[in-house]
PDB file of N, CA and C in Angstrom:
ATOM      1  N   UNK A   1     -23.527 -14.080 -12.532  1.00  0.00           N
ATOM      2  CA  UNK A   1     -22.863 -12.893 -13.050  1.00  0.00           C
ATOM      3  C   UNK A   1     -21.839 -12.369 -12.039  1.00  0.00           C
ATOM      4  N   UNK A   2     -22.501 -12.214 -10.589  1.00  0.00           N
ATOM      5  CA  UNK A   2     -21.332 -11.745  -9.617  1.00  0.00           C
ATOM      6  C   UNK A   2     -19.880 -12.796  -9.367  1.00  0.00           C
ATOM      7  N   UNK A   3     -20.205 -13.793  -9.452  1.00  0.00           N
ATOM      8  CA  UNK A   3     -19.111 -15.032  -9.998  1.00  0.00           C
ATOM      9  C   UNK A   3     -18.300 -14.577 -10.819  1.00  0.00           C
ATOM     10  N   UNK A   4     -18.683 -14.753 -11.824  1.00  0.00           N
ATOM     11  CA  UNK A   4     -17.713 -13.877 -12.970  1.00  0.00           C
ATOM     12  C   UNK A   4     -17.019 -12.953 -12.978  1.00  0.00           C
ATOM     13  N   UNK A   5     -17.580 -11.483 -12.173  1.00  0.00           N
ATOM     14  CA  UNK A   5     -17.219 -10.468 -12.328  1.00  0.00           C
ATOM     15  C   UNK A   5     -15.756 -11.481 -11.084  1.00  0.00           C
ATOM     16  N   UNK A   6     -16.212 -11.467  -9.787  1.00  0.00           N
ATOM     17  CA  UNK A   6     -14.985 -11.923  -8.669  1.00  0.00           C
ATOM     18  C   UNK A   6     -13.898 -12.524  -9.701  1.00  0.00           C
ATOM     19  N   UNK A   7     -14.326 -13.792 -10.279  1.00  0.00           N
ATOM     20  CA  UNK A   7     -13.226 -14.383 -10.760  1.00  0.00           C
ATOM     21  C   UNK A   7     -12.341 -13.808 -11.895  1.00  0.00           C
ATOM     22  N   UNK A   8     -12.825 -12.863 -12.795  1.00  0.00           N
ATOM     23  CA  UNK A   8     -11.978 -11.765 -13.619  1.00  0.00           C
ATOM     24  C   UNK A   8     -10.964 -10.936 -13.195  1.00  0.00           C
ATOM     25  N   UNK A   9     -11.856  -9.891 -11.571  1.00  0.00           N
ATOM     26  CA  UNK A   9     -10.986  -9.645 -10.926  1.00  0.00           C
ATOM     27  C   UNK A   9     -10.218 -10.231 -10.192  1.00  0.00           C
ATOM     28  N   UNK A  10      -9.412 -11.558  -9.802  1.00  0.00           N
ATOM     29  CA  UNK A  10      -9.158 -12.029  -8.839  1.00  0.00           C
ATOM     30  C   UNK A  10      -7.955 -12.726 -10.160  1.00  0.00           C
ATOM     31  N   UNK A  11      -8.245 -12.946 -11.145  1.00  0.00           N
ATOM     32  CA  UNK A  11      -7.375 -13.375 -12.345  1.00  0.00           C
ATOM     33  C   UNK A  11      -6.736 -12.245 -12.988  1.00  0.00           C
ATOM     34  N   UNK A  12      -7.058 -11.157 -13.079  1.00  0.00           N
ATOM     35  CA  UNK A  12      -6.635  -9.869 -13.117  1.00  0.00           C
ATOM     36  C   UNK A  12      -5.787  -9.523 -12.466  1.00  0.00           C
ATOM     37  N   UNK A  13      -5.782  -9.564 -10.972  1.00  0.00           N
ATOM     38  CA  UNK A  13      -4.948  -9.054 -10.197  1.00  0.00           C
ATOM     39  C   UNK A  13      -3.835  -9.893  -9.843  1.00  0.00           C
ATOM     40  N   UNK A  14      -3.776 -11.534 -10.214  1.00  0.00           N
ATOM     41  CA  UNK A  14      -2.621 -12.477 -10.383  1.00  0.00           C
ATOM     42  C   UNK A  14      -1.766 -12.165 -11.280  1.00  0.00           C
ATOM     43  N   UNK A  15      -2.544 -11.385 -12.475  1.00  0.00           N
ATOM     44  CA  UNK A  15      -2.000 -11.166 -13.553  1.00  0.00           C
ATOM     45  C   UNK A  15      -0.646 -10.045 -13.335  1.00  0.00           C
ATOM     46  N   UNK A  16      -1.468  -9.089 -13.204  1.00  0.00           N
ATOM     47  CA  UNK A  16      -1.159  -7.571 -12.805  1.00  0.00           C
ATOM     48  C   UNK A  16      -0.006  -7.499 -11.900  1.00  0.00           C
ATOM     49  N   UNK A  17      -0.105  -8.384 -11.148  1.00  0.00           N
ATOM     50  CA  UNK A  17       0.593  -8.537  -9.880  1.00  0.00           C
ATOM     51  C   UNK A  17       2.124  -8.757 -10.254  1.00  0.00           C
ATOM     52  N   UNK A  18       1.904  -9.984 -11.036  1.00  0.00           N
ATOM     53  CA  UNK A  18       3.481 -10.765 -11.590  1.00  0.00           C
ATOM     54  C   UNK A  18       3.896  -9.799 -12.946  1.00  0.00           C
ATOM     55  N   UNK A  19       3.382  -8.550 -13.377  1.00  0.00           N
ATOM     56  CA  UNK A  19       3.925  -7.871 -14.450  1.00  0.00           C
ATOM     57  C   UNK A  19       5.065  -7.085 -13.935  1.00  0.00           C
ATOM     58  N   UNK A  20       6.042  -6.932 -14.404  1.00  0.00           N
ATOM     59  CA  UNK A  20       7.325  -6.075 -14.628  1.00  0.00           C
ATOM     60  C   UNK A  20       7.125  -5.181 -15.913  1.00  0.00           C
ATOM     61  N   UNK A  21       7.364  -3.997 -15.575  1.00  0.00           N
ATOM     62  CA  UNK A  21       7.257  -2.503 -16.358  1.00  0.00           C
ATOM     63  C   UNK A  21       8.258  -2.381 -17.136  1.00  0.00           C
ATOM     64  N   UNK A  22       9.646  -2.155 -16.182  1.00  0.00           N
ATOM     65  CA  UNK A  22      10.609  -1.789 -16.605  1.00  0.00           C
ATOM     66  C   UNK A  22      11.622  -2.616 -16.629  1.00  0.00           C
ATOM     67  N   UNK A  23      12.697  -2.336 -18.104  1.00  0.00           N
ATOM     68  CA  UNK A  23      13.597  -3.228 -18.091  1.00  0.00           C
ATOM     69  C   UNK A  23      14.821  -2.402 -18.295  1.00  0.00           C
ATOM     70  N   UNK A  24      16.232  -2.594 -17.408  1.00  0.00           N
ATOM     71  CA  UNK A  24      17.108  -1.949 -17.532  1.00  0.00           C
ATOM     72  C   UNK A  24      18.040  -2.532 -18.713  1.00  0.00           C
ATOM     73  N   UNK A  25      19.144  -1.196 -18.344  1.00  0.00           N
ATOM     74  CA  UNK A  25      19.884  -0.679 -19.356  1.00  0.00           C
ATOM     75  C   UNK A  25      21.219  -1.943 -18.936  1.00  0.00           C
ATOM     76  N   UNK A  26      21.913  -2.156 -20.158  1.00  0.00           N
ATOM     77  CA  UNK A  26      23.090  -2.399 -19.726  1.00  0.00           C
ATOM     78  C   UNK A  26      23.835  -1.695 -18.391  1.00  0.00           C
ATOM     79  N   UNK A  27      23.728  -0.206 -18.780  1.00  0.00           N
ATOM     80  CA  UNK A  27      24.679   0.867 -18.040  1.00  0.00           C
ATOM     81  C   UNK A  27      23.839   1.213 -16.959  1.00  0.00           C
ATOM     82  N   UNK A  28      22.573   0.837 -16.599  1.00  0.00           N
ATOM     83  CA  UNK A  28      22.055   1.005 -15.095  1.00  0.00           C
ATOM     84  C   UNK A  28      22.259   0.017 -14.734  1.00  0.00           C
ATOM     85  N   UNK A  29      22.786  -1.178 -15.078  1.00  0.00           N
ATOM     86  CA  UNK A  29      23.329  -2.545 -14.120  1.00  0.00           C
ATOM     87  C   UNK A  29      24.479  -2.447 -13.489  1.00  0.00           C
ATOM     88  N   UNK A  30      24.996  -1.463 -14.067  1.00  0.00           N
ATOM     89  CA  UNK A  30      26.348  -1.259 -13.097  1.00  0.00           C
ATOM     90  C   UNK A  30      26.399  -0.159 -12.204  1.00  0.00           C
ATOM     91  N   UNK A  31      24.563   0.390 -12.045  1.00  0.00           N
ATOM     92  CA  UNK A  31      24.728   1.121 -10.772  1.00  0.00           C
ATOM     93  C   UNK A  31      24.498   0.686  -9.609  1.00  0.00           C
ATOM     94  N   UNK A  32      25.464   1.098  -8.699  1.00  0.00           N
ATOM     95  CA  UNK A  32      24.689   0.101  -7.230  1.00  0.00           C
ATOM     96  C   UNK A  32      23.740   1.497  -6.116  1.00  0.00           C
ATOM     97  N   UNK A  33      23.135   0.796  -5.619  1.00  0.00           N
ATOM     98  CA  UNK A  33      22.958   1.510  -4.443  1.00  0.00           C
ATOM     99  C   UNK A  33      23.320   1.234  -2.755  1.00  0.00           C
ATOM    100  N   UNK A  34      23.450   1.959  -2.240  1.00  0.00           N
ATOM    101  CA  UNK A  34      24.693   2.181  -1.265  1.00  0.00           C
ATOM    102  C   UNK A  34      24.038   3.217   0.334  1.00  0.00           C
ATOM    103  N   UNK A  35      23.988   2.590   1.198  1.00  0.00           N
ATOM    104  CA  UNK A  35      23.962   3.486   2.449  1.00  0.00           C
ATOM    105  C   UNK A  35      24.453   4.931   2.433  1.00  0.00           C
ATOM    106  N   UNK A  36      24.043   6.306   2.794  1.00  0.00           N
ATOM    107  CA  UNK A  36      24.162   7.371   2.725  1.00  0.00           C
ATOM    108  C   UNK A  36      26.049   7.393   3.385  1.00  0.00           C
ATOM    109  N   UNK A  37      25.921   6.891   4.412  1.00  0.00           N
ATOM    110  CA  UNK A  37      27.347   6.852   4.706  1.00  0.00           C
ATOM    111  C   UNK A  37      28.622   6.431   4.035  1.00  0.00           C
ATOM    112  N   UNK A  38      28.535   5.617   2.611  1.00  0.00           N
ATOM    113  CA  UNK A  38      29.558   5.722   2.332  1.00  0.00           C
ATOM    114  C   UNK A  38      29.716   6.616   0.571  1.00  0.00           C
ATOM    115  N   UNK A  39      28.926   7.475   0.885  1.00  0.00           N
ATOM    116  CA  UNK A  39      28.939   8.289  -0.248  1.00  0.00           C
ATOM    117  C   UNK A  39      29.844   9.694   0.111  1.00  0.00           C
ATOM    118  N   UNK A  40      30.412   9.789   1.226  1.00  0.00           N
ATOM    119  CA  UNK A  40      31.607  10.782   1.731  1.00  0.00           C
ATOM    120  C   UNK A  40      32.401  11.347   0.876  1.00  0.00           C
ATOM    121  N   UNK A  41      33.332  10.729   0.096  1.00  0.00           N
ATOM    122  CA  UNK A  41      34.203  10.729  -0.866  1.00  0.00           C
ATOM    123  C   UNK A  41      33.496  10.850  -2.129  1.00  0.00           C
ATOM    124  N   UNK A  42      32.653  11.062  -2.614  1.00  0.00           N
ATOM    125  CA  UNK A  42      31.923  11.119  -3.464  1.00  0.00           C
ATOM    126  C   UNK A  42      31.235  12.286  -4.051  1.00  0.00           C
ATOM    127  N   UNK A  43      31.051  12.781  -5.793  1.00  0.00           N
ATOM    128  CA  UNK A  43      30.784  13.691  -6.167  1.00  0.00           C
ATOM    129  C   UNK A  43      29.314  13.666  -6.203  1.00  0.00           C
ATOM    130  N   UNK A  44      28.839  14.782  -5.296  1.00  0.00           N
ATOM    131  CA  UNK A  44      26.896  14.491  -6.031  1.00  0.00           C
ATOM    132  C   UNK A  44      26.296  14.828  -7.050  1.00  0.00           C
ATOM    133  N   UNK A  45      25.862  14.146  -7.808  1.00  0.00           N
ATOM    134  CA  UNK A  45      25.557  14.756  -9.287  1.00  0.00           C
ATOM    135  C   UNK A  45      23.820  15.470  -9.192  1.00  0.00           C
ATOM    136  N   UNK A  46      22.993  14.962  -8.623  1.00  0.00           N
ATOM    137  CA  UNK A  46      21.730  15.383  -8.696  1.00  0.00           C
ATOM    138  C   UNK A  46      20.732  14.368  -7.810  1.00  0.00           C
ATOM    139  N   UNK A  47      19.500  15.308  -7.804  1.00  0.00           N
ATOM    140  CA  UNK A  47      17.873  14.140  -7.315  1.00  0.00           C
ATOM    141  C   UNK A  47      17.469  13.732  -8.460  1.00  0.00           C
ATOM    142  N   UNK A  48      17.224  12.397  -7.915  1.00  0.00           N
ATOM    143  CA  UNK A  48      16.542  11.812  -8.998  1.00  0.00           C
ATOM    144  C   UNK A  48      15.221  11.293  -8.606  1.00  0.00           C
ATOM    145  N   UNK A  49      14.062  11.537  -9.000  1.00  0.00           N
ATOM    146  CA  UNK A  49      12.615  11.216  -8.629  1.00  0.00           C
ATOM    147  C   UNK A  49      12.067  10.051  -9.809  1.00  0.00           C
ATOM    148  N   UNK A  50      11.644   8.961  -9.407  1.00  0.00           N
ATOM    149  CA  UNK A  50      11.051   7.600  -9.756  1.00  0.00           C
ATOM    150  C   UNK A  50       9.794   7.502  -9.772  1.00  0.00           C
ATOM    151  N   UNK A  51       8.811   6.704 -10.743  1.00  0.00           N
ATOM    152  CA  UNK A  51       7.438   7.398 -10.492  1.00  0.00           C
ATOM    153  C   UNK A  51       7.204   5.955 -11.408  1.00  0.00           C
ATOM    154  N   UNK A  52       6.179   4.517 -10.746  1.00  0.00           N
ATOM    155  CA  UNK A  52       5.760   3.984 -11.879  1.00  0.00           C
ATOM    156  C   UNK A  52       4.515   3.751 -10.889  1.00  0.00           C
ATOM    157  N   UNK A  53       3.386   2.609 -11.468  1.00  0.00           N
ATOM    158  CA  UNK A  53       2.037   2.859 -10.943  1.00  0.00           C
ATOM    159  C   UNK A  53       2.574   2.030  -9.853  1.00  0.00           C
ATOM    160  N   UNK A  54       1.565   1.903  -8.928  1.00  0.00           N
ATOM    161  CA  UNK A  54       1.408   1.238  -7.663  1.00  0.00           C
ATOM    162  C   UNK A  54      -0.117   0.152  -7.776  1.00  0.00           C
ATOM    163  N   UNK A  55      -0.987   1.385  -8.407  1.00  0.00           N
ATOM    164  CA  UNK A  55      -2.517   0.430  -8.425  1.00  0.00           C
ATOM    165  C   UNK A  55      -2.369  -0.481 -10.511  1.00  0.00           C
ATOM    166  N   UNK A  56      -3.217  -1.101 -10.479  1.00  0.00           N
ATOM    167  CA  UNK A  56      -3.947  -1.533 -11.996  1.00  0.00           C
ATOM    168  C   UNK A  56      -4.822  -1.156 -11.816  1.00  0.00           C
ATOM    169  N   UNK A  57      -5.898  -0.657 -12.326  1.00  0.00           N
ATOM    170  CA  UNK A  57      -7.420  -0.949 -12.666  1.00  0.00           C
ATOM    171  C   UNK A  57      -7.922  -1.066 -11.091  1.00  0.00           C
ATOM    172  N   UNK A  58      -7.403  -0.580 -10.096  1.00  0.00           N
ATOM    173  CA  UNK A  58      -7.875  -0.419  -8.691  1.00  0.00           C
ATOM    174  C   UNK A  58      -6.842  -1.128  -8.058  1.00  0.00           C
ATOM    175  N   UNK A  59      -6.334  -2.279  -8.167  1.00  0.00           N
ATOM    176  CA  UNK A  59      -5.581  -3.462  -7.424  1.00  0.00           C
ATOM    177  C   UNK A  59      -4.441  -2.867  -7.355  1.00  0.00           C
ATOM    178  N   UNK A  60      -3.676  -3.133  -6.515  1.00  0.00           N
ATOM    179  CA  UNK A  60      -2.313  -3.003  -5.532  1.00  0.00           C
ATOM    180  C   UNK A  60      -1.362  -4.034  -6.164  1.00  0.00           C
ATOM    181  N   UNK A  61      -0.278  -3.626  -6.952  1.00  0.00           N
ATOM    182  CA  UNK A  61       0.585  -4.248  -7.282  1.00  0.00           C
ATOM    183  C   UNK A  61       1.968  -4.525  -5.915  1.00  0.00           C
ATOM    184  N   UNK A  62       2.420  -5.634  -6.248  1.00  0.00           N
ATOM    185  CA  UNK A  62       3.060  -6.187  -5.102  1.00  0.00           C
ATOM    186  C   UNK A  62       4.087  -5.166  -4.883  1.00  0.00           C
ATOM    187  N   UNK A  63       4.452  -4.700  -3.525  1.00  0.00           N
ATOM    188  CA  UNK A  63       5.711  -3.516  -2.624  1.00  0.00           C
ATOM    189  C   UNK A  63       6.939  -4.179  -3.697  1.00  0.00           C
ATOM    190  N   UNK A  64       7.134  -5.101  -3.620  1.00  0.00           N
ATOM    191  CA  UNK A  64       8.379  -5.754  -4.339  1.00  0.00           C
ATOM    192  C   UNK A  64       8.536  -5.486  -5.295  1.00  0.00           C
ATOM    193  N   UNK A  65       7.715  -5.539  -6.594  1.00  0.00           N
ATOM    194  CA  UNK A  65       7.461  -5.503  -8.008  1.00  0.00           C
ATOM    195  C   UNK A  65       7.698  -3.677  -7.829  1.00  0.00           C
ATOM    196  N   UNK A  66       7.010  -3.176  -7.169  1.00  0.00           N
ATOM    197  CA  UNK A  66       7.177  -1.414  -7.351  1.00  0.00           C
ATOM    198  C   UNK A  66       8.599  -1.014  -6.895  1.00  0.00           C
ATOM    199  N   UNK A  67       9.114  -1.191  -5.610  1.00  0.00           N
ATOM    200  CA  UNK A  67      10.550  -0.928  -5.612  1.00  0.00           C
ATOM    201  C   UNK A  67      11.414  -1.287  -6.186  1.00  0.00           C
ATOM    202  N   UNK A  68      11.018  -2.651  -6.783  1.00  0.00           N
ATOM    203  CA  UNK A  68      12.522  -3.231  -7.610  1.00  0.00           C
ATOM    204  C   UNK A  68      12.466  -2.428  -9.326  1.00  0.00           C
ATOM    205  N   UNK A  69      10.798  -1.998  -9.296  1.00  0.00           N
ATOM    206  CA  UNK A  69      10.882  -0.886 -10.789  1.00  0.00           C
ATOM    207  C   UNK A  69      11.405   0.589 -10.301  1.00  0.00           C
ATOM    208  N   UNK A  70      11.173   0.815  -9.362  1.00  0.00           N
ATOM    209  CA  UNK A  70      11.715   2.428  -8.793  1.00  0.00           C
ATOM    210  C   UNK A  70      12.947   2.676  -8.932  1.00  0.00           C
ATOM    211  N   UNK A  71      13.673   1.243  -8.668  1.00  0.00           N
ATOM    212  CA  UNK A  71      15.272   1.256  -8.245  1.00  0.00           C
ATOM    213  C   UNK A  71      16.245   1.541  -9.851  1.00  0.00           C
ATOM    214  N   UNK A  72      15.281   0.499 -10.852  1.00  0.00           N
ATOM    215  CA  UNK A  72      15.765   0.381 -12.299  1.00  0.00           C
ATOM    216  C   UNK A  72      15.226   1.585 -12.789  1.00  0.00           C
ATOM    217  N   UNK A  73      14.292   2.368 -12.774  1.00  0.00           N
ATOM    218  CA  UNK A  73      13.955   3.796 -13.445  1.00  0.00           C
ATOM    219  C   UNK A  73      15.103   4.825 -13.017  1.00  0.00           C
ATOM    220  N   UNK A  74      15.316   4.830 -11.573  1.00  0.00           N
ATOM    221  CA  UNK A  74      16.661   5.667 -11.125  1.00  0.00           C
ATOM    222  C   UNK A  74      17.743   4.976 -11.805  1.00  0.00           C
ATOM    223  N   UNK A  75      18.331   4.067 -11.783  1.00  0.00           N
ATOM    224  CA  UNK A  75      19.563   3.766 -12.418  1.00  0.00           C
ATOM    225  C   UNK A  75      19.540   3.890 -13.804  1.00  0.00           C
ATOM    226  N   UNK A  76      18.480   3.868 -14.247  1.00  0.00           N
ATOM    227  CA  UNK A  76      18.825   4.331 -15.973  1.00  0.00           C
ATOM    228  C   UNK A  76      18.582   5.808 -15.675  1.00  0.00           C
ATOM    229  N   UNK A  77      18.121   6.297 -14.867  1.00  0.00           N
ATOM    230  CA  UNK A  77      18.550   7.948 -15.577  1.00  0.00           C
ATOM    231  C   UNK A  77      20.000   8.294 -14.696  1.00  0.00           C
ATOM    232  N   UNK A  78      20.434   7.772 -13.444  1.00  0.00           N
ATOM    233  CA  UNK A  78      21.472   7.592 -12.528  1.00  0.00           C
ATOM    234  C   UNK A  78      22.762   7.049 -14.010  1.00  0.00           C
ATOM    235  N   UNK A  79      22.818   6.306 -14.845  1.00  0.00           N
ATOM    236  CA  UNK A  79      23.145   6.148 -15.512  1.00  0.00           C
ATOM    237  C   UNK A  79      23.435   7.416 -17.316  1.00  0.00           C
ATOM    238  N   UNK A  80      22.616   8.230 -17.078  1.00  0.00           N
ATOM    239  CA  UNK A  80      22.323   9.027 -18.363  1.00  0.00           C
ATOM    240  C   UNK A  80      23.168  10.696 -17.408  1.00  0.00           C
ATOM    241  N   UNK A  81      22.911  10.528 -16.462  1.00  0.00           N
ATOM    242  CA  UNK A  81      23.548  12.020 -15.987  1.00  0.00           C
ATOM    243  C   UNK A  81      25.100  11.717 -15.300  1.00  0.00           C
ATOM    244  N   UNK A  82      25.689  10.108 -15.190  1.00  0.00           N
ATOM    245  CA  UNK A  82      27.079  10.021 -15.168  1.00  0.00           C
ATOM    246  C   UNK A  82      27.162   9.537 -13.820  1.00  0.00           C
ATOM    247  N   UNK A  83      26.047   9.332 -12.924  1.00  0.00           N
ATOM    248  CA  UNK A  83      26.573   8.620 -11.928  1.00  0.00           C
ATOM    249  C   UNK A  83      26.490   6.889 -11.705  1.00  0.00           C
ATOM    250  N   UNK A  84      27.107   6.516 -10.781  1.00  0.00           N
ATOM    251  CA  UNK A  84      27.320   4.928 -10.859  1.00  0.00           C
ATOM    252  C   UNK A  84      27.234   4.449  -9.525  1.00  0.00           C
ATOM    253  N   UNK A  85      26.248   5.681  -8.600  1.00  0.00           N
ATOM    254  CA  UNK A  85      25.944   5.553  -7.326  1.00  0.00           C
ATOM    255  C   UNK A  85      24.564   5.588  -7.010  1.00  0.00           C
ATOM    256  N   UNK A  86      23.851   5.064  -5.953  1.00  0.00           N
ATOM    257  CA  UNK A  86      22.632   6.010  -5.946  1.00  0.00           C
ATOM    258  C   UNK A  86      22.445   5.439  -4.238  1.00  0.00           C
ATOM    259  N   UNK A  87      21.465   6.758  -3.395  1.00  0.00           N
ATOM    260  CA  UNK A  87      21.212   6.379  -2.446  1.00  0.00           C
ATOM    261  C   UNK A  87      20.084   6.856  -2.157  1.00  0.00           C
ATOM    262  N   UNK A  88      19.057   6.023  -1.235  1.00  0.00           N
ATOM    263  CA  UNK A  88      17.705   6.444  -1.414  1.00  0.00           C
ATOM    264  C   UNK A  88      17.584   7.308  -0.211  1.00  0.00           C
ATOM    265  N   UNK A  89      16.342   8.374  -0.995  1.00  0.00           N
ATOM    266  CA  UNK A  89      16.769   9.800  -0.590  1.00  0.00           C
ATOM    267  C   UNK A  89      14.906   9.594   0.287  1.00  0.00           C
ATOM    268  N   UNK A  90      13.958   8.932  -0.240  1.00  0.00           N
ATOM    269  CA  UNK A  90      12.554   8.859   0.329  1.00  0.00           C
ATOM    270  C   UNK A  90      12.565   7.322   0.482  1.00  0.00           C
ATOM    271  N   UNK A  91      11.185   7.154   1.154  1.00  0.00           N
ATOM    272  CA  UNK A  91      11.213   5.972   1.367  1.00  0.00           C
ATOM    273  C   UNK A  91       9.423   5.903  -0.147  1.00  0.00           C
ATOM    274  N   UNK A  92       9.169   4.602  -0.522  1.00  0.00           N
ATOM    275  CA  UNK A  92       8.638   4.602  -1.333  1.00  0.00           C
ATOM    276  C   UNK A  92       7.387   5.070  -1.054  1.00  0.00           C
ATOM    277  N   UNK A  93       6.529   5.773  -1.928  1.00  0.00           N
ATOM    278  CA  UNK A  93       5.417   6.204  -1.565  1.00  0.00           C
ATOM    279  C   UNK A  93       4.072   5.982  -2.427  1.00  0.00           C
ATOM    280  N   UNK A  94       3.259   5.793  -2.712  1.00  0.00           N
ATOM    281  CA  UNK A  94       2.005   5.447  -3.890  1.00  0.00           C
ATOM    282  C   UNK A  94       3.008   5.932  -5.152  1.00  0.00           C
ATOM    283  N   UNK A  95       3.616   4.819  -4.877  1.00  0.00           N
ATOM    284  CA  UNK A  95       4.533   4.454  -6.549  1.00  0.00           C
ATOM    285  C   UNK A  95       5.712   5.490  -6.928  1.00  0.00           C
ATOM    286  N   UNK A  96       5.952   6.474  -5.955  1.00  0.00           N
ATOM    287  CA  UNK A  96       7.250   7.112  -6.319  1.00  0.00           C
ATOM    288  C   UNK A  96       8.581   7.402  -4.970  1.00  0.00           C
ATOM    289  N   UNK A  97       9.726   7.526  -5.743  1.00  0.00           N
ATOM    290  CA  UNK A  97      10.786   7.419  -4.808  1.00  0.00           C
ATOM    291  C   UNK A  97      11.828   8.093  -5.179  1.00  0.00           C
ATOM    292  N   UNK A  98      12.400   8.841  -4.105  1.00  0.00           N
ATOM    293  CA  UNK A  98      13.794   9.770  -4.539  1.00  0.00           C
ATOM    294  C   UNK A  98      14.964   8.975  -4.055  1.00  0.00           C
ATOM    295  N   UNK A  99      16.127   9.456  -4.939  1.00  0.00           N
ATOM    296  CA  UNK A  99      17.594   9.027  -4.638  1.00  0.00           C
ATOM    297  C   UNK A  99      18.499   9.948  -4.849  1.00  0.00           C
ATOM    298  N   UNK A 100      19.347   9.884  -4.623  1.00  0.00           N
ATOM    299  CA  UNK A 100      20.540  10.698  -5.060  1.00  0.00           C
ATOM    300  C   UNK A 100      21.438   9.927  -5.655  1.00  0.00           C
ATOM    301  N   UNK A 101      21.598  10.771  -6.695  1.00  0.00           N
ATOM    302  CA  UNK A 101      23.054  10.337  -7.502  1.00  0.00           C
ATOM    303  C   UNK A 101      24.175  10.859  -7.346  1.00  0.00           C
ATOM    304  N   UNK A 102      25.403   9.973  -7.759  1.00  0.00           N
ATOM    305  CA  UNK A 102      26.665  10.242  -7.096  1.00  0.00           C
ATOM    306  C   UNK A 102      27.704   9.841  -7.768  1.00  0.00           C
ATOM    307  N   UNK A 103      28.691  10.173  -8.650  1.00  0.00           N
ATOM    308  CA  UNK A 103      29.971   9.414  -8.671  1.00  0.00           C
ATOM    309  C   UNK A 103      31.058   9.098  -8.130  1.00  0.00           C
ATOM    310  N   UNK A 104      31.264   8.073  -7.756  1.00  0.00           N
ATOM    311  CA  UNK A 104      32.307   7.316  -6.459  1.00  0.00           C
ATOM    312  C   UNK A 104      33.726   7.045  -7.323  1.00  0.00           C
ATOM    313  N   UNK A 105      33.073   6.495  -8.616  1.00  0.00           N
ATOM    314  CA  UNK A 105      34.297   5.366  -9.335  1.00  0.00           C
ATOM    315  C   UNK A 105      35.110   6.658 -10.107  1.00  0.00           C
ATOM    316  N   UNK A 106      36.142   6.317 -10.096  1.00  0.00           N
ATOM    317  CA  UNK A 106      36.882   7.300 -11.317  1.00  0.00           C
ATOM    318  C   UNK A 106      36.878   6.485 -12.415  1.00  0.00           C
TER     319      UNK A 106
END
């Protein structure tokens, strides 16, 4: 029985691991993000706060898989309030992350 239970969880968390949440927008693909320094010339539009899970069912989804969903949740709303910038404002934390938005492009 304790066999079982290990190998469920251990197939579970392969699982869990390789899932992607979020899928972007056309119009958040054309946001980039950018070092604080070259946002100078640039209008700030707002914070934007990112929030997807970090755990499954207890297990730790991979740092990679969570920032690369943090980055696409900001650019679609970085995308909905008019900017086509973003720069990260926190560093990632149990699954959430700030940025700032910005419009650069005319």
């Amino acid at each position: 029985m304790r066999i079982h239970i290990i190998s469920l969880v251990a197939f579970f968390s392969v699982i869990v691991g390789g899932c992607t949440w979020v899928k972007p927008s056309p119009d958040a693909d054309q946001i980039i993000i950018v070092p604080a320094d070259r946002v100078a010339d640039c209008k700030k539009l707002g914070e934007i706060s990112s929030y997807t899970k970090a755990k499954v069912a207890g297990v730790s989804r991979k740092a990679a898989k969570v920032k690369s969903e943090l980055e696409t949740l900001a650019k679609i709303e970085a995308a909905e309030m008019g900017a086509d910038t973003l720069v990260v404002a926190t560093l990632v934390q149990d699954g959430r992350q700030t940025f700032i938005g910005y419009r650069c492009r005319i």
